[in-house]
N, C-alpha and C. Protein backbone atom coordinates (compact mmCIF):
# COMPACT_ATOMS: atom_id res chain seq x y z
N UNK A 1 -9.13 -61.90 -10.01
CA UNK A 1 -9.67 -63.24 -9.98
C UNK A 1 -10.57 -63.39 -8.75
N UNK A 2 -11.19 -64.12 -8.82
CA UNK A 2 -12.41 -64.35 -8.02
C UNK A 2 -12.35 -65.42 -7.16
N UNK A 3 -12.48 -65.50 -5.54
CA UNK A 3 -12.25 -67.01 -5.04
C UNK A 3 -13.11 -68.04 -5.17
N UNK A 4 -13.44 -68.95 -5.87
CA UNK A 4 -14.25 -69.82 -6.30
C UNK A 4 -14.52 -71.25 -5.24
N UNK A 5 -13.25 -71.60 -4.51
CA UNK A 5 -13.18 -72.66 -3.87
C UNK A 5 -12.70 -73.13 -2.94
N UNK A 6 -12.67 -72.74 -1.57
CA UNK A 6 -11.79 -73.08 -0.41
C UNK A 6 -12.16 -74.47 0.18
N UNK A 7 -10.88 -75.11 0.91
CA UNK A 7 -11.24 -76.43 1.24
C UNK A 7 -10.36 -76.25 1.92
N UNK A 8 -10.42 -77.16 3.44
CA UNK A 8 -9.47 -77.18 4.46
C UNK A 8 -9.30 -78.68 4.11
N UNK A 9 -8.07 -79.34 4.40
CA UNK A 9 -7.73 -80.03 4.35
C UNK A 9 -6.48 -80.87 5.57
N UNK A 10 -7.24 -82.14 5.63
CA UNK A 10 -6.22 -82.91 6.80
C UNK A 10 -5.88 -84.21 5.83
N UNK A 11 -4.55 -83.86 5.49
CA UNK A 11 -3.68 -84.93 5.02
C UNK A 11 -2.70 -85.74 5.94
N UNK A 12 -2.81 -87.23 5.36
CA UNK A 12 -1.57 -87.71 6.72
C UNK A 12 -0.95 -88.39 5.72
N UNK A 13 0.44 -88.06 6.34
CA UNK A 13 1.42 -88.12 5.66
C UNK A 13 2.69 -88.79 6.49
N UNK A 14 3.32 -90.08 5.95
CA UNK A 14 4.38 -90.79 6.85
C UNK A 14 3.53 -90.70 8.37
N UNK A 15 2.80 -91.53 8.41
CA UNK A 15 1.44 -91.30 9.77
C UNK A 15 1.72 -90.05 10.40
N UNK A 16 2.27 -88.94 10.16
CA UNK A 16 1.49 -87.50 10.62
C UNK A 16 0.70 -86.70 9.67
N UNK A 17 0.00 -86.41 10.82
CA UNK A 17 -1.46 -85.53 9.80
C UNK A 17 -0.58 -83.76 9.87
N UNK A 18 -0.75 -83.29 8.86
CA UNK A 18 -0.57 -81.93 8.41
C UNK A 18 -2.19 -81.61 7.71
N UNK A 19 -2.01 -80.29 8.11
CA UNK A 19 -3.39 -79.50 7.12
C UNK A 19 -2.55 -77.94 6.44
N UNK A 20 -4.09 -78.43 5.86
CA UNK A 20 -3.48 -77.21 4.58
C UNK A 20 -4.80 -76.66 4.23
N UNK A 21 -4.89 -75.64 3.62
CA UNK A 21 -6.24 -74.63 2.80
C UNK A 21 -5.84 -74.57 1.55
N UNK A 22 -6.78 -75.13 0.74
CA UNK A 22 -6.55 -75.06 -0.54
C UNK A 22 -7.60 -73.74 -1.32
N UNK A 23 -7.30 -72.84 -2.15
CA UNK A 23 -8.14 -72.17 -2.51
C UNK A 23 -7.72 -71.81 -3.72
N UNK A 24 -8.81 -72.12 -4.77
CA UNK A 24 -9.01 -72.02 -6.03
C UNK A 24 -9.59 -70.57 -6.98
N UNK A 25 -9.08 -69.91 -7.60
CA UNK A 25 -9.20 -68.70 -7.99
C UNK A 25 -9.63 -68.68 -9.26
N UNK A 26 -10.60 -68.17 -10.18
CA UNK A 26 -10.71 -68.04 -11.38
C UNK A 26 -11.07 -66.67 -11.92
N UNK A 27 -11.42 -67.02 -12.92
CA UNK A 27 -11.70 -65.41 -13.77
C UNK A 27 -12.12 -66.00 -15.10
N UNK A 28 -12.82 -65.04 -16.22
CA UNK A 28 -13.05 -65.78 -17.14
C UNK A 28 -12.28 -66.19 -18.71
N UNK A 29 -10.86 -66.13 -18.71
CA UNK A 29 -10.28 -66.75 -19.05
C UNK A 29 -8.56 -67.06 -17.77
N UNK A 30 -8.77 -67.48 -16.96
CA UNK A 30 -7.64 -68.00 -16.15
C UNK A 30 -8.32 -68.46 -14.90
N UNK A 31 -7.09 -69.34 -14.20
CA UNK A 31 -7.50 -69.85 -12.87
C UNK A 31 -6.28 -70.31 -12.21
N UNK A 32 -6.06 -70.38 -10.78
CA UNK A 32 -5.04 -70.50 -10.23
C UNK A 32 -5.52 -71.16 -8.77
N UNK A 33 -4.56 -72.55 -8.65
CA UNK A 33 -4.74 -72.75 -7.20
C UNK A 33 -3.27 -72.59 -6.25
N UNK A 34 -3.68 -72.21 -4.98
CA UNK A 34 -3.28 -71.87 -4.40
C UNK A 34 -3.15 -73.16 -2.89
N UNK A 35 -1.80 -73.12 -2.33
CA UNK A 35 -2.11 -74.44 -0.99
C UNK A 35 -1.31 -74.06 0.25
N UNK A 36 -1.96 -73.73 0.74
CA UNK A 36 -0.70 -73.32 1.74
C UNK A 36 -1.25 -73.92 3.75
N UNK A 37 0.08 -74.67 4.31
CA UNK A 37 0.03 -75.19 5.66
C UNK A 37 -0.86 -73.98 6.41
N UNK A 38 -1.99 -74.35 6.93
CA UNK A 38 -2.25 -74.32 8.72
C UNK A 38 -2.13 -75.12 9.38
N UNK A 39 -2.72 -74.16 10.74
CA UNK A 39 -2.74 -75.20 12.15
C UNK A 39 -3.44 -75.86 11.83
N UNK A 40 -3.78 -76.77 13.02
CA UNK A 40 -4.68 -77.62 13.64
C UNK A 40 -5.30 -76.89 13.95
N UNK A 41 -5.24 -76.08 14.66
CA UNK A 41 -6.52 -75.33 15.49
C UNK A 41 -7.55 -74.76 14.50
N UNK A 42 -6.51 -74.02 13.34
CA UNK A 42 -7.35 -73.47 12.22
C UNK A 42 -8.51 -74.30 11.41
N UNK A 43 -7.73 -75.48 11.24
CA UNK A 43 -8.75 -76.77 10.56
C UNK A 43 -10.16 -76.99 11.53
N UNK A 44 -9.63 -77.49 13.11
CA UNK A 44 -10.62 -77.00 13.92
C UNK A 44 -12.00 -76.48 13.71
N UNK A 45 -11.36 -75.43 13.93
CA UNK A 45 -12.60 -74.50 13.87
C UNK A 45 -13.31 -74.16 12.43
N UNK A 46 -12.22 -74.55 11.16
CA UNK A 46 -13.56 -74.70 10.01
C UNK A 46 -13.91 -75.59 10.20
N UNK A 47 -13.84 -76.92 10.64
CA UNK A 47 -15.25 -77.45 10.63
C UNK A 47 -16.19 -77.42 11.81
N UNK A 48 -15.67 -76.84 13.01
CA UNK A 48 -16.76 -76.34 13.92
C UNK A 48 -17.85 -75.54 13.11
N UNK A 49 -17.35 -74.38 12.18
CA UNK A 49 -18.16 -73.50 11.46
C UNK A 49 -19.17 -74.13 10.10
N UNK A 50 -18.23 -76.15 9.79
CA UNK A 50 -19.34 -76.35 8.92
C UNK A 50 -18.36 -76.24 7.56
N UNK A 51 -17.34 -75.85 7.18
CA UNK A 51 -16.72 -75.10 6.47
C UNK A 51 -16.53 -76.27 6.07
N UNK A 52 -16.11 -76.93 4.52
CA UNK A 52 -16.00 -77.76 3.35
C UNK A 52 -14.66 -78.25 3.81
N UNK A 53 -14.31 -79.36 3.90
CA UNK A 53 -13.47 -80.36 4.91
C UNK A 53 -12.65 -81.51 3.82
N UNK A 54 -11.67 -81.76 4.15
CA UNK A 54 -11.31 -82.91 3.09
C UNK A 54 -10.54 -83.91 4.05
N UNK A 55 -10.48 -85.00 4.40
CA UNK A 55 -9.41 -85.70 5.42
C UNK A 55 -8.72 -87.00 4.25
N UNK A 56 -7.94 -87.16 3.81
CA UNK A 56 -6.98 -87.91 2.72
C UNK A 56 -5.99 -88.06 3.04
N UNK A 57 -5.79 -89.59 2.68
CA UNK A 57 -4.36 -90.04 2.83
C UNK A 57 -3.61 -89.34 1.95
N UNK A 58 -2.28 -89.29 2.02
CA UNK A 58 -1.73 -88.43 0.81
C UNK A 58 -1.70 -88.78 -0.30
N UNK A 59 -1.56 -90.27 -0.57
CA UNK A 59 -2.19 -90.69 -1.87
C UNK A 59 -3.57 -90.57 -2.55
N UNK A 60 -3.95 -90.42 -2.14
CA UNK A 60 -5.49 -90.06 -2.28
C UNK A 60 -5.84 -88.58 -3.02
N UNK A 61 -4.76 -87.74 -2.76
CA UNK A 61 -5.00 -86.50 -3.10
C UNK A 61 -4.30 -86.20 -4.36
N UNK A 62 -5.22 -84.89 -5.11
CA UNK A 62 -4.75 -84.73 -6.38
C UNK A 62 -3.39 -84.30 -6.40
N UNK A 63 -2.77 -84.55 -7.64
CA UNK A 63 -1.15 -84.22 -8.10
C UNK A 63 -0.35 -83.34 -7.77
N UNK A 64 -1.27 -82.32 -7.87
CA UNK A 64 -0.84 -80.81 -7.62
C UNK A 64 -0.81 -80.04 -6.38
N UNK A 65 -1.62 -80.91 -5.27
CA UNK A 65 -1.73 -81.10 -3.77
C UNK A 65 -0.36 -81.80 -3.37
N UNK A 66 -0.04 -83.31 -4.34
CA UNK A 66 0.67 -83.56 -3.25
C UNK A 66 2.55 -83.08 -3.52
N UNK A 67 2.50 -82.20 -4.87
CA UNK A 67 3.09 -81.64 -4.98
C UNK A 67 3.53 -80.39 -3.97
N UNK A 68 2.24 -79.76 -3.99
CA UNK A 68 2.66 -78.68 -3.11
C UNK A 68 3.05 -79.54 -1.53
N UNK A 69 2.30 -79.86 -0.91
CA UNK A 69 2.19 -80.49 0.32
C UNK A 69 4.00 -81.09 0.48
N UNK A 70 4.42 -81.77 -0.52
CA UNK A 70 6.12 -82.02 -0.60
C UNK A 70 6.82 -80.77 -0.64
N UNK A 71 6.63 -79.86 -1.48
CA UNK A 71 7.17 -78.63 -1.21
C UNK A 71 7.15 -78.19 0.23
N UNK A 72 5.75 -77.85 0.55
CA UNK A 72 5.96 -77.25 1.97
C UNK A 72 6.45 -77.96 3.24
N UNK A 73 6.49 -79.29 3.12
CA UNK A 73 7.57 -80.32 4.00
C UNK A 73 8.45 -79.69 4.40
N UNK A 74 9.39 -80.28 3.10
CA UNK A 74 10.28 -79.66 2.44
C UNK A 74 11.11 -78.83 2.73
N UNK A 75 10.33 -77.62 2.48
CA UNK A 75 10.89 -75.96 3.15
C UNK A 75 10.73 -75.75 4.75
N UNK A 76 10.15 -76.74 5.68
CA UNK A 76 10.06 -76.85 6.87
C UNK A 76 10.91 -77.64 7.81
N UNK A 77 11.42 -78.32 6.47
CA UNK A 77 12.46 -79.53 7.37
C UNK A 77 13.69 -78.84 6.72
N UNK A 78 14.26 -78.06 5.98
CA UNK A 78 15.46 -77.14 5.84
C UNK A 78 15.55 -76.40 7.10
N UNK A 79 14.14 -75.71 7.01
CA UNK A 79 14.45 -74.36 7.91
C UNK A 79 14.36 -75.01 9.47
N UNK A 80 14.25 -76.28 10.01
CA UNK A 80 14.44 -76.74 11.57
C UNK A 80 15.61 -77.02 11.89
């Protein structure tokens, strides 16, 4: 599959901001997205570089974002 779509993303959530990279994969019959937490620093510097940016309340964001984004909470507030 082919990477078709990266987007950094700053979501705030219960007023803290978390980011995440979203990247979208296709091929010509399938497609898969993918979401997974960075830093701050990482978000940073994609848009120092210009790099395709998203800043959303968490409502704001699609289904399957704020799905994952609860997942990875989630698995962060077990493992503290």
């Amino acid at each position: 599959m082919k990477l078709v779509r990266r987007v950094y993303m700053k979501i705030n959530y219960k007023d803290k901001e978390h980011y995440f990279l979203e990247r979208a994969y296709a091929c010509e019959c399938d497609g898969e997205i993918k979401v997974d937490q960075i830093t701050k620093e990482t978000f940073d510097k994609a848009v120092k570089e210009g790099k395709r940016v998203e800043i959303k309340a968490f409502e704001d964001t699609k289904r399957y974002i704020q799905n994952r984004v609860l997942n990875i909470l989630e698995n962060d507030r077990k493992c503290s």
